[in-house]
Protein backbone atom coordinates (compact mmCIF):
# COMPACT_ATOMS: atom_id res chain seq x y z
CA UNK A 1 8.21 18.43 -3.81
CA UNK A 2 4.52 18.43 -3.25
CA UNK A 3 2.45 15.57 -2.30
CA UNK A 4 -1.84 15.92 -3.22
CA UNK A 5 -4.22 14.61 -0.56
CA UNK A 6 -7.71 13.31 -1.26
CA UNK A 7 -9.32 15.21 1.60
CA UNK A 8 -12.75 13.34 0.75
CA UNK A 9 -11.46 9.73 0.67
CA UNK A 10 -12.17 7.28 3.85
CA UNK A 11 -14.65 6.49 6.15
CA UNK A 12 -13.05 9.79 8.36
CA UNK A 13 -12.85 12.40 5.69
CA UNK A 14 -12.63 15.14 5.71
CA UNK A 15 -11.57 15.56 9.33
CA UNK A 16 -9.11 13.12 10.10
CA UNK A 17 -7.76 13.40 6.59
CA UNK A 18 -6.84 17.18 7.24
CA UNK A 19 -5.73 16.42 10.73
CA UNK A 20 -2.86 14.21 9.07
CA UNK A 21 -1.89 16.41 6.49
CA UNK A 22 -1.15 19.19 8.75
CA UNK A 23 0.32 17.04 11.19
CA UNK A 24 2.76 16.13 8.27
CA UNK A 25 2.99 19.51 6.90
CA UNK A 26 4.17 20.63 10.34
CA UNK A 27 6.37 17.64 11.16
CA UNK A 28 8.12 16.99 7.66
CA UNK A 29 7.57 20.91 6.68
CA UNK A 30 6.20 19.48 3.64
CA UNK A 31 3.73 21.13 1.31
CA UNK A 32 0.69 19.61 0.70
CA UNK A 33 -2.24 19.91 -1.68
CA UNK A 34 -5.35 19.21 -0.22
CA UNK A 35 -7.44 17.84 -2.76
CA UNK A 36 -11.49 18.14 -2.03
CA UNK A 37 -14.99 20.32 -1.66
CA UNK A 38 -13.26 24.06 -1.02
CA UNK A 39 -16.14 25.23 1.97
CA UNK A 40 -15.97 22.34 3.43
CA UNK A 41 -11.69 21.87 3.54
CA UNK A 42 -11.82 26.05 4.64
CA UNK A 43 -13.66 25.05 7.52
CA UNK A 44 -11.11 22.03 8.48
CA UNK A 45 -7.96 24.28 8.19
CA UNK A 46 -9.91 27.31 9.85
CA UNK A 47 -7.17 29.04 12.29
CA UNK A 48 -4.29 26.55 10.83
CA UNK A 49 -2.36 29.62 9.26
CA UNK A 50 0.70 27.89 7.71
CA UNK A 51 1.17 28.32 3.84
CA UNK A 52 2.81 24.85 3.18
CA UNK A 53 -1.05 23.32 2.80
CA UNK A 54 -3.46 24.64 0.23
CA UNK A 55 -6.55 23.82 -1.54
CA UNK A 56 -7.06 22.09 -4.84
CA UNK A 57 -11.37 22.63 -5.40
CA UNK A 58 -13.05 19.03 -6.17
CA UNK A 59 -17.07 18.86 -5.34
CA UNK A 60 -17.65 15.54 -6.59
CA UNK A 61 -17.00 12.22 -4.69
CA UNK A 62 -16.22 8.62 -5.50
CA UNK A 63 -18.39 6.54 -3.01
CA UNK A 64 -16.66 2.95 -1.90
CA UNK A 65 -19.85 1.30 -3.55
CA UNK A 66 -19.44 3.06 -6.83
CA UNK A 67 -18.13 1.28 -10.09
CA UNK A 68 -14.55 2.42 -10.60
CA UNK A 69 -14.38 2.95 -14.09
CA UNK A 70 -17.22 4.18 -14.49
CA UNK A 71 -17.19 6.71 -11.53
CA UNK A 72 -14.10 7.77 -13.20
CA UNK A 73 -15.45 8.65 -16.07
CA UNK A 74 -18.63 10.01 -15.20
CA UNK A 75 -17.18 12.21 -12.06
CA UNK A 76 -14.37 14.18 -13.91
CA UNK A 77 -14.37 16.98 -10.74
CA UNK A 78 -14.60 13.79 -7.60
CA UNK A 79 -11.21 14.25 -5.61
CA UNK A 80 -9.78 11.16 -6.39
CA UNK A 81 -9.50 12.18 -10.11
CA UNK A 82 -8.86 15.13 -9.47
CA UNK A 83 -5.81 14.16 -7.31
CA UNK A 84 -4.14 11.82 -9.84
CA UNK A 85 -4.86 14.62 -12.91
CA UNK A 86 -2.52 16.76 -10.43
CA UNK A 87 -0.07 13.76 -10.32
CA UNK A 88 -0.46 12.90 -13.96
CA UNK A 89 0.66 17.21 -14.60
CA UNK A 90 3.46 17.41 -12.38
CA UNK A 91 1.85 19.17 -10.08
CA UNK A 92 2.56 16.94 -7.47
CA UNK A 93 5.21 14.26 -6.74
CA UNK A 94 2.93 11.67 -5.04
CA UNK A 95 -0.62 11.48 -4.73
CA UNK A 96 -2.16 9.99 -1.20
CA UNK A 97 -5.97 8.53 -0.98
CA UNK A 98 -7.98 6.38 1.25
CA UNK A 99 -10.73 6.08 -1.27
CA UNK A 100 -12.14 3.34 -3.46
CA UNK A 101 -8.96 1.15 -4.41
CA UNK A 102 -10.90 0.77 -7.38
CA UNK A 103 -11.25 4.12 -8.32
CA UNK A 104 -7.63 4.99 -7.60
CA UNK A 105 -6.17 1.86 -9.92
CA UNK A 106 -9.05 2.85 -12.80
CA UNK A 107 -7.79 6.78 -12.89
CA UNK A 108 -3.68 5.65 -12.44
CA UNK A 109 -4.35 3.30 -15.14
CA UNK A 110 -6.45 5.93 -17.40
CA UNK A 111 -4.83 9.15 -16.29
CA UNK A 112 -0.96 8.21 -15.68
CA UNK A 113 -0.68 5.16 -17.53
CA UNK A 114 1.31 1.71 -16.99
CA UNK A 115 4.71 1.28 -16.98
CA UNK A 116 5.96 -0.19 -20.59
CA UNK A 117 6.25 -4.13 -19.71
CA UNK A 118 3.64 -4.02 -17.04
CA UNK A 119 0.56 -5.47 -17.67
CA UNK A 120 -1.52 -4.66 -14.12
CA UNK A 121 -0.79 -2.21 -11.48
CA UNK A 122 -0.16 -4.20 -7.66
CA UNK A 123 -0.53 -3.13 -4.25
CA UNK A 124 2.49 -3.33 -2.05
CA UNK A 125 1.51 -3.60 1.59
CA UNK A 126 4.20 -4.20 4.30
CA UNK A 127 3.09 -6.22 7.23
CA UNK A 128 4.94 -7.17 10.57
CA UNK A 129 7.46 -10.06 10.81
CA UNK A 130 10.38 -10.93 13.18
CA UNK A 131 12.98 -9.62 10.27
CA UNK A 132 10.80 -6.21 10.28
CA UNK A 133 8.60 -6.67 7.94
CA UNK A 134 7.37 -8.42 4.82
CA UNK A 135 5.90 -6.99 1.92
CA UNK A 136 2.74 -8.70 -0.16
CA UNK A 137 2.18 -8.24 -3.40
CA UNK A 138 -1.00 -8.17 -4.78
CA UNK A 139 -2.17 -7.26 -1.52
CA UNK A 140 -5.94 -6.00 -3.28
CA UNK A 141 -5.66 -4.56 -6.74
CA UNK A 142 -6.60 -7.37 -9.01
CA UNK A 143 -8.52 -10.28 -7.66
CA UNK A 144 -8.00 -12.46 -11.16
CA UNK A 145 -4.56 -13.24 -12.30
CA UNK A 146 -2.64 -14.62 -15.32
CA UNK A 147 1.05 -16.51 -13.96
CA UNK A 148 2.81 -13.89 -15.70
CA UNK A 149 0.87 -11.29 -13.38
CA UNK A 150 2.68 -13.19 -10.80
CA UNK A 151 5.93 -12.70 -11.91
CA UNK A 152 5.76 -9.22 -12.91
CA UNK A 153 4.50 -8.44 -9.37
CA UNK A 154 7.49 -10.21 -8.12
CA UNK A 155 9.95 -8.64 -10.51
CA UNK A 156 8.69 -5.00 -9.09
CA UNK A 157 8.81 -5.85 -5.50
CA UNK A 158 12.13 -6.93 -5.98
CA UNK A 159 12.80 -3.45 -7.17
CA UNK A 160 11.28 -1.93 -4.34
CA UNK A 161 12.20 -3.66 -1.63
CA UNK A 162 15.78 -2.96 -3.39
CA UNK A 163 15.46 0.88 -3.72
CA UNK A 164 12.76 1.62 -0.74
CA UNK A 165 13.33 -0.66 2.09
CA UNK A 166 17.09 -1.35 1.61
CA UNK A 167 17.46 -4.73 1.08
CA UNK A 168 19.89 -6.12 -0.99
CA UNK A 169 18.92 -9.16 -2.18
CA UNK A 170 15.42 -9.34 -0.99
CA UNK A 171 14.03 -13.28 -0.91
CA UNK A 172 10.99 -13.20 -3.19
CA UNK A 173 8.33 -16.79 -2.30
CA UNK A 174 5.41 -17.43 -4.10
CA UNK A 175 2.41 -17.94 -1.43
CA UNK A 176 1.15 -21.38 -2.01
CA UNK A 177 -0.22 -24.49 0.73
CA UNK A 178 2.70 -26.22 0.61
CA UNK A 179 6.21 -25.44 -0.22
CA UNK A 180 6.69 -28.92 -2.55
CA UNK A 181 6.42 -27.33 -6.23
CA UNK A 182 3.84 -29.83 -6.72
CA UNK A 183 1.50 -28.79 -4.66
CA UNK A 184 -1.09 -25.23 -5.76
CA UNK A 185 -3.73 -23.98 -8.04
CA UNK A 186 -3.54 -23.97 -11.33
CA UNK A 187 -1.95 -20.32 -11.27
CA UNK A 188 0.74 -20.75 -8.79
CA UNK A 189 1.33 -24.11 -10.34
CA UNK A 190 2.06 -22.03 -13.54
CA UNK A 191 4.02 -19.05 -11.69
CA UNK A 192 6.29 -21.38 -10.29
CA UNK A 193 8.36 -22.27 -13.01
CA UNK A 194 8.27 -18.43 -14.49
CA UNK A 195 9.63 -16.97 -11.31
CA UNK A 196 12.35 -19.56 -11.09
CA UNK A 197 13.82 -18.74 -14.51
CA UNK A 198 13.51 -15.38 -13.58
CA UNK A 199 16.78 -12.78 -12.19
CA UNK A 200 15.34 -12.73 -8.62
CA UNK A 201 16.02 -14.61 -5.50
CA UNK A 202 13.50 -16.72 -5.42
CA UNK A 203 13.46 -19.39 -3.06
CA UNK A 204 10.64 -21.33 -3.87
CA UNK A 205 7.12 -21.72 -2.57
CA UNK A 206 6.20 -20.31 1.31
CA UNK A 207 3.21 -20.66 3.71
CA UNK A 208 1.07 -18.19 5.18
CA UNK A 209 2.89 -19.14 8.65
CA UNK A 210 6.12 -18.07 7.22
CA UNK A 211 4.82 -14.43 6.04
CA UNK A 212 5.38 -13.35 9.99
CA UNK A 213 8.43 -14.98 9.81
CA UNK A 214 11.88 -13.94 9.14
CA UNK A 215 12.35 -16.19 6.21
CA UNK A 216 11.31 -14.19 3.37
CA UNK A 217 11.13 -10.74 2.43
CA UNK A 218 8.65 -10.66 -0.54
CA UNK A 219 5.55 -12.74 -1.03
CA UNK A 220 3.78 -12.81 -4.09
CA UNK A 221 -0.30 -13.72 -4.78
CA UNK A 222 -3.07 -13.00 -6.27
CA UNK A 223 -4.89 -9.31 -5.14
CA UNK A 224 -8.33 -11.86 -3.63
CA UNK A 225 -5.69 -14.21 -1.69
CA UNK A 226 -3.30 -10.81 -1.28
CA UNK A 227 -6.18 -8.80 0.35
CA UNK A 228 -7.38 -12.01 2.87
CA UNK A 229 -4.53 -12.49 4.14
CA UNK A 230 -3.88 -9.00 4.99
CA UNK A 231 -7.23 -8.62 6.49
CA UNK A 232 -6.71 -11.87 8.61
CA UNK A 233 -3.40 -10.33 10.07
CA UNK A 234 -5.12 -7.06 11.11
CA UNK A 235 -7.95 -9.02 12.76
CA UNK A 236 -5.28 -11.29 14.64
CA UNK A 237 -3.37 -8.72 16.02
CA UNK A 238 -6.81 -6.88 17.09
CA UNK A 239 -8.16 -9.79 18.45
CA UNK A 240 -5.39 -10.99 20.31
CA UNK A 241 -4.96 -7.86 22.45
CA UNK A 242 -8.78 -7.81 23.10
CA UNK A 243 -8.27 -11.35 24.63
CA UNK A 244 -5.51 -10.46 26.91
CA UNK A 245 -7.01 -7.71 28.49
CA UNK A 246 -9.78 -9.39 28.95
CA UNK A 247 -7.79 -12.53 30.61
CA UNK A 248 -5.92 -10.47 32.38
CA UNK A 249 -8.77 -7.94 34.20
CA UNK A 250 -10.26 -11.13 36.00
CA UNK A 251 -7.86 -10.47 39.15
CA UNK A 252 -5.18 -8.32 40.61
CA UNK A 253 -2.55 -10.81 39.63
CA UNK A 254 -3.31 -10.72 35.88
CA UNK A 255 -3.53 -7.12 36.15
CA UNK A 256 -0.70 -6.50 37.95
CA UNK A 257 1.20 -8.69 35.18
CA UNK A 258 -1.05 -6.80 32.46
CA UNK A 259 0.71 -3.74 33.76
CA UNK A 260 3.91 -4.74 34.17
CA UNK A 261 4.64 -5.87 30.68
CA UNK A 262 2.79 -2.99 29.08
CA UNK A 263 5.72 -1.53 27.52
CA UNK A 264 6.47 -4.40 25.05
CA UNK A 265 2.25 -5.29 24.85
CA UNK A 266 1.83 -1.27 23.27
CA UNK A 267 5.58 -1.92 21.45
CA UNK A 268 3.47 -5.73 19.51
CA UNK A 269 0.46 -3.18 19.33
CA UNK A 270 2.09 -0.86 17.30
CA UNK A 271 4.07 -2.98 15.00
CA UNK A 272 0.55 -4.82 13.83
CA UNK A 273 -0.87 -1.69 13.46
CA UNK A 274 -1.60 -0.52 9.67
CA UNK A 275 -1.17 3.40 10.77
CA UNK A 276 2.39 2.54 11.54
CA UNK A 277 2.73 1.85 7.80
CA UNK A 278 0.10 4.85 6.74
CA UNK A 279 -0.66 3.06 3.15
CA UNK A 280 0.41 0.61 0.64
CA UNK A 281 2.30 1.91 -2.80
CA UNK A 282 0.26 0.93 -5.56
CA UNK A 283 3.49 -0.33 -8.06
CA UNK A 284 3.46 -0.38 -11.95
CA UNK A 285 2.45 3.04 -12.92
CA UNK A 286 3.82 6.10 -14.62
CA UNK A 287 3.13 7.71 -10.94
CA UNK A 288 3.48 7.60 -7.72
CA UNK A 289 -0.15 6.76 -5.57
CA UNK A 290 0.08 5.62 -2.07
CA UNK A 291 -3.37 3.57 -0.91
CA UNK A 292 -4.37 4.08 2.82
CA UNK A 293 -7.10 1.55 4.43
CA UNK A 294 -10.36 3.38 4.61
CA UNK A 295 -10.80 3.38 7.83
CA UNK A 296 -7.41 5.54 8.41
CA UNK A 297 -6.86 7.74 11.36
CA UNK A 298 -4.90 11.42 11.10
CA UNK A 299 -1.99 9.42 12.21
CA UNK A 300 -2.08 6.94 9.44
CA UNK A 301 -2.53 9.45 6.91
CA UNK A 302 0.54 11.50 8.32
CA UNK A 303 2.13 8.36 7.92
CA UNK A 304 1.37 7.67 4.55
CA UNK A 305 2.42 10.94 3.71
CA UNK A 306 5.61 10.36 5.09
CA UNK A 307 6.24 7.42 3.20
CA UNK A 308 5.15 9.28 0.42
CA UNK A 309 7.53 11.83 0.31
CA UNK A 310 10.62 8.94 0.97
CA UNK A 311 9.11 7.07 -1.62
CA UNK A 312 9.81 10.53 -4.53
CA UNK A 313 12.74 10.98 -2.68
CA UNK A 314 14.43 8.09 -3.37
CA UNK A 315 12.28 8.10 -7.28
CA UNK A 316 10.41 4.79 -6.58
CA UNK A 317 9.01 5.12 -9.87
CA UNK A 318 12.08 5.79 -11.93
CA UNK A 319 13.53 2.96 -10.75
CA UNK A 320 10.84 0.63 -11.47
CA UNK A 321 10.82 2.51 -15.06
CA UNK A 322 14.80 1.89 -15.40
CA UNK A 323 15.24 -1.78 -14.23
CA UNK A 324 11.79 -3.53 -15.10
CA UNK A 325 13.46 -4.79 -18.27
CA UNK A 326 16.75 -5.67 -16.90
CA UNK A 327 14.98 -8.62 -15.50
CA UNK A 328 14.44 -11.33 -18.11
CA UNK A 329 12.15 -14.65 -18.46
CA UNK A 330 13.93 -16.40 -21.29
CA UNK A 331 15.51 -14.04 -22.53
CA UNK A 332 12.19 -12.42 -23.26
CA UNK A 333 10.49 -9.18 -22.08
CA UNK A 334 8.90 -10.42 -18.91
CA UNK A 335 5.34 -9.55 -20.54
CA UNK A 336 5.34 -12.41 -22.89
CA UNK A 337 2.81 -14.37 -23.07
């Protein structure tokens, strides 16, 4: 199994990029394809002598303020297309970027295709809760959504939480103000009724306070509502150590206690912390692509590689491919209009 690296995606590429995927390669001894501008990916592996990570030649680069399809199609040779087109081969088993999102979900689209019954592609991010975590679903691929959207992004995080995580019967909620079925937007309002009638355990609308919460195990959205909330929860959990130290450095008492309950402060800190996860799965294609937040460290991106390489493992995609149409709306194949 080999898993292909954008080496030129992120706010810390090339450097921290490579950092993680030797880290991985070393620590998994998992072979790696490193996906970018040849002199410049030479000089980031100079005296790193191990065979398991080589160099795929890509000159070109999708910016973050580029259009994604049409980057894609203009930039044949940047490294995120290059990365998939090594995906879409067979080259590689997984493909791992923290480039334009975009980009990424214009090339999987173009270059690997959709799964047959899936309209859009969704990003799966996991984020802390007391149960261990709970997954959102669209948590930034598609910012406009049709109800059945919805329930197709629900129907595949069913099957992942199922096949990755190890749940059984995860608890899929639709994200809404209230949990009354009256109460939404037009769209959830719509989704509602879908999702019941669907094969999942659904138990009805949930709250943003009950994301954290051991309650539910899939939440589903829009990508614009998706991608807020995950941003909110990443600012929270910054913010919120930023405050204590600073309530605590005022005198020797709250330092004292500051140091005394470090342990479990650094144990919260690393639970909210996205490089824990290394990247988001982005569901519904003929592929596997794993989505890391721009700004990720070497340690993310080892991460993300991991969770890469357990995601082919345990063929993620396959069994997306092999149950999507087991679940039913109606009777009907769940992209009905």
């Amino acid at each position: 199994m080999i898993i292909a690296v954008d080496a030129m995606g992120g706010d810390n590429a090339p450097g921290e990029i490579v950092k993680g995927a030797i880290q991985a390669a070393q620590e998994y001894n998992q072979e790696i394809i490193l996906v970018g501008d040849q002199a410049r990916l030479e000089k980031e592996i100079e005296g790193y002598s191990n065979k398991l990570v080589t160099i795929h030649h890509a000159p070109e680069v999708i910016s973050m303020s580029e259009s994604p399809a049409v980057a894609v199609r203009r930039k044949k040779d940047s490294s995120i297309v290059q990365v998939i087109k090594l995906l879409k081969e067979g080259t590689a088993s997984a493909a791992v970027s923290a480039g334009n999102t975009g980009a990424l979900m214009a090339a999987g689209v173009l270059m690997v295709r959709l799964i047959e019954g899936i309209d859009r592609p969704a990003l799966a991010a996991v984020v802390p809760s007391k149960g261990g975590g709970t997954m959102i679903l669209d948590a930034g691929a598609n910012v406009d959504c049709k109800p059945i959207h919805i329930l197709q992004f629900a129907i595949m995080g069913h099957l992942y939480a199922q096949e990755v995580l190890g749940i059984k019967n995860p608890r899929v909620g639709l994200l809404n103000i209230g949990q009354e079925i009256t109460k939404g937007n037009e769209l959830t309002l719509a989704a509602f009724p879908m999702l019941q009638k669907a094969e999942l355990n659904f138990i009805g609308n949930v709250e943003g306070r009950d994301i954290c919460q051991d309650t539910v195990d899939v939440v589903v959205c829009d990508g614009f509502v998706g991608n807020v909330v995950l941003k909110a929860l990443e600012g929270i959990g910054s913010a919120f150590m930023q405050m204590m130290k600073e309530g605590t450095d005022k005198d020797w008492i709250g330092r004292a206690g500051l140091t005394m309950s470090m342990s479990a402060l650094r144990n919260f800190q690393r639970r909210l912390d996205y490089a824990e996860y290394g990247g988001a799965p982005l569901l519904g294609l003929n592929g596997l692509i794993i989505v890391c937040h721009g700004s990720s460290t070497s340690r993310a991106i080892k991460n993300a590689i991991r969770f890469a390489r357990e995601s082919a493992q345990k063929n993620l995609t396959s069994a997306i491919q092999n149950s999507i149409h087991r679940i039913q709306y109606k009777g009907r194949n769940i992209n009905a209009q």
